[in-house]
Protein backbone atom coordinates (compact mmCIF):
# COMPACT_ATOMS: atom_id res chain seq x y z
CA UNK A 1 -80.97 -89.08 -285.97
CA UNK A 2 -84.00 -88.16 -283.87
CA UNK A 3 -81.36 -86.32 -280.97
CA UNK A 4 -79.58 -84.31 -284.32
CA UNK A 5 -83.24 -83.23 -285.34
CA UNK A 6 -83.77 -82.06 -281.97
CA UNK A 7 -80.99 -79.82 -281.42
CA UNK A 8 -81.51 -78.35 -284.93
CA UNK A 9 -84.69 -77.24 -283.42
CA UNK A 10 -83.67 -75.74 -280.46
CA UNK A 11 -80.56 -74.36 -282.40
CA UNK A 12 -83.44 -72.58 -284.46
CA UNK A 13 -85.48 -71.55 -281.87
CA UNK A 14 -82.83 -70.20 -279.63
CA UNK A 15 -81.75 -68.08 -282.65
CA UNK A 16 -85.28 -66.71 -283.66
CA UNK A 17 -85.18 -66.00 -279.77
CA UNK A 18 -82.33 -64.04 -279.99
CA UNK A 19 -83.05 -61.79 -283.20
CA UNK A 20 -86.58 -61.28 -281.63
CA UNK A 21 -84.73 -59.52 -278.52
CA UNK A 22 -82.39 -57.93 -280.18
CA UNK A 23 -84.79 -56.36 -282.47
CA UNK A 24 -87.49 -55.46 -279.39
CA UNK A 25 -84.33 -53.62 -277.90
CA UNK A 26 -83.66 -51.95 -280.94
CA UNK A 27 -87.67 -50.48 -281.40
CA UNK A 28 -87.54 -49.66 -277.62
CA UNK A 29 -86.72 -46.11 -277.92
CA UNK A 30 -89.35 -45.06 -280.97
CA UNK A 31 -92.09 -47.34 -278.91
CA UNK A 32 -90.97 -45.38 -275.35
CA UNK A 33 -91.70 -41.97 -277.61
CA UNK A 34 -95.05 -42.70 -279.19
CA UNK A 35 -96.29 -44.12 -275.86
CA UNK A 36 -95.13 -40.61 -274.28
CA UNK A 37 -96.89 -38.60 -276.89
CA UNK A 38 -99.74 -40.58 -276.62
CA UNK A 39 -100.29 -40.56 -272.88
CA UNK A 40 -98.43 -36.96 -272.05
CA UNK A 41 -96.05 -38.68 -270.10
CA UNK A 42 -92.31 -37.95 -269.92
CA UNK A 43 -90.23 -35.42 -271.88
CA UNK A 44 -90.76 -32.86 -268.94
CA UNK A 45 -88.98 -30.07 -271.52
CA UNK A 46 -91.27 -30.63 -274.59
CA UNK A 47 -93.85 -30.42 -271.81
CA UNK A 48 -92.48 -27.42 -270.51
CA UNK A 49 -91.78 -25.47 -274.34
CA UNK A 50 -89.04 -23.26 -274.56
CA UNK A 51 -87.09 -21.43 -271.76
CA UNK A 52 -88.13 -17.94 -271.62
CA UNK A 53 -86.67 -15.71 -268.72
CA UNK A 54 -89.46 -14.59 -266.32
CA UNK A 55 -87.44 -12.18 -264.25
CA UNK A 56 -87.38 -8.56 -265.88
CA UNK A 57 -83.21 -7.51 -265.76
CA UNK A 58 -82.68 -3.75 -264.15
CA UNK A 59 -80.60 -1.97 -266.31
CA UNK A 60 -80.45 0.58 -263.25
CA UNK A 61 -78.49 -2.16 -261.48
CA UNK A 62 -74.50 -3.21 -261.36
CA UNK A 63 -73.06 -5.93 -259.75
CA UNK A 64 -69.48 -6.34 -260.03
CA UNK A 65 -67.68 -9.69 -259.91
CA UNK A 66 -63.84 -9.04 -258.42
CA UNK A 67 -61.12 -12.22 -259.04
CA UNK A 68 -58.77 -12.06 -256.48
CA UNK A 69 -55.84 -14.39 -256.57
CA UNK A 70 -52.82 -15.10 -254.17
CA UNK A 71 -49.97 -17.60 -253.67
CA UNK A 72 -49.89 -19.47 -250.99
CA UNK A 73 -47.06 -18.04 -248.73
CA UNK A 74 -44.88 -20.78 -249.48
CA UNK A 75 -43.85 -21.08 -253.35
CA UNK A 76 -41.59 -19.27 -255.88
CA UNK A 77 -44.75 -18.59 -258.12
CA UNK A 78 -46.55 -15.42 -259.42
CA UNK A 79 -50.52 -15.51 -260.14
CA UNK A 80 -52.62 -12.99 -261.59
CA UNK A 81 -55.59 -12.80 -263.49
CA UNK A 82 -56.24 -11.17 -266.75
CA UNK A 83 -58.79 -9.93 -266.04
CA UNK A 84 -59.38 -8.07 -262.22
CA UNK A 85 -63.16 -7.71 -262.50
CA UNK A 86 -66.60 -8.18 -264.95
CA UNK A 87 -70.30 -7.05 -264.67
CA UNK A 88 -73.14 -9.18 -265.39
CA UNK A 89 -76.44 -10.36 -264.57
CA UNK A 90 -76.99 -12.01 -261.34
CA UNK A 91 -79.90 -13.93 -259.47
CA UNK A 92 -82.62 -11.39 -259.35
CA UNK A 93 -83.02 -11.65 -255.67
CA UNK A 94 -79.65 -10.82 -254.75
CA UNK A 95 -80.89 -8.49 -251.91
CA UNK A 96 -80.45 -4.76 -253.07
CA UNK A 97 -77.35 -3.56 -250.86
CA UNK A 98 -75.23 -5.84 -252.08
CA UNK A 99 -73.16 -4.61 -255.29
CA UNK A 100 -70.16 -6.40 -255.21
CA UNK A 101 -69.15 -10.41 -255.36
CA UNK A 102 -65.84 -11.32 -254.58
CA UNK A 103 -63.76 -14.54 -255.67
CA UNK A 104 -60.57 -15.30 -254.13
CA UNK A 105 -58.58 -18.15 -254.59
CA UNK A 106 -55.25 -19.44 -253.16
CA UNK A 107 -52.85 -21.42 -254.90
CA UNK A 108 -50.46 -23.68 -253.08
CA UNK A 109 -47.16 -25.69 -254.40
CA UNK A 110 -48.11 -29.32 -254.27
CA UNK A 111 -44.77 -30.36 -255.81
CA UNK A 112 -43.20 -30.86 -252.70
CA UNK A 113 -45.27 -33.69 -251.25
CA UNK A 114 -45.72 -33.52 -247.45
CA UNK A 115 -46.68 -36.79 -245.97
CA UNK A 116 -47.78 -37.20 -242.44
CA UNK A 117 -44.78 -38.89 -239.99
């Protein structure tokens, strides 16, 4: 009888154990955000407050982005994109002469597997 008395106990005290973790877990996160009000630390972009662009844009200035696209020279397919170029805003300090950015891609047929002898 003593023994059964016993492991009710620990049976008891293993469980109050267990719900006391799982609910220190659980109040982790709203402790972890009072502490970092309290103390400043943390949160860098409540710190930092909303993003507001520091570079003025020159409306005097164009930079044109060209897509260029090409098969590979083996392949029976055609690739072209909708749309050839675009103009927008790029890094401010993009040094002055240049005015044009070009993409180019190749596409290649990897249906017919090549593997090495």
């Amino acid at each position: 009888m003593d023994r059964k008395r016993a492991n009710r106990k620990l049976l008891w005290g293993l469980l109050i154990m267990t719900a006391a973790s799982f609910a220190f877990g659980w109040a982790l996160v709203p402790l972890y955000d009072v502490f970092c009000r309290a103390t400043g630390i943390g949160n860098a972009e409540a710190k930092a407050g909303p993003a507001v662009a520091r570079e003025a844009v020159d409306p005097n200035r164009e930079v044109t982005i060209e897509f260029v696209a090409s098969p590979a020279s083996v392949g029976s397919y055609e690739f072209r994109p909708k749309v050839a170029s675009v103009r927008f805003i790029v890094d401010p300090q993009l040094p002055a002469n240049i005015d044009r950015i070009t993409l180019a891609y190749t596409f290649y047929d990897t249906t017919q597997s090549t593997t090495p002898h």
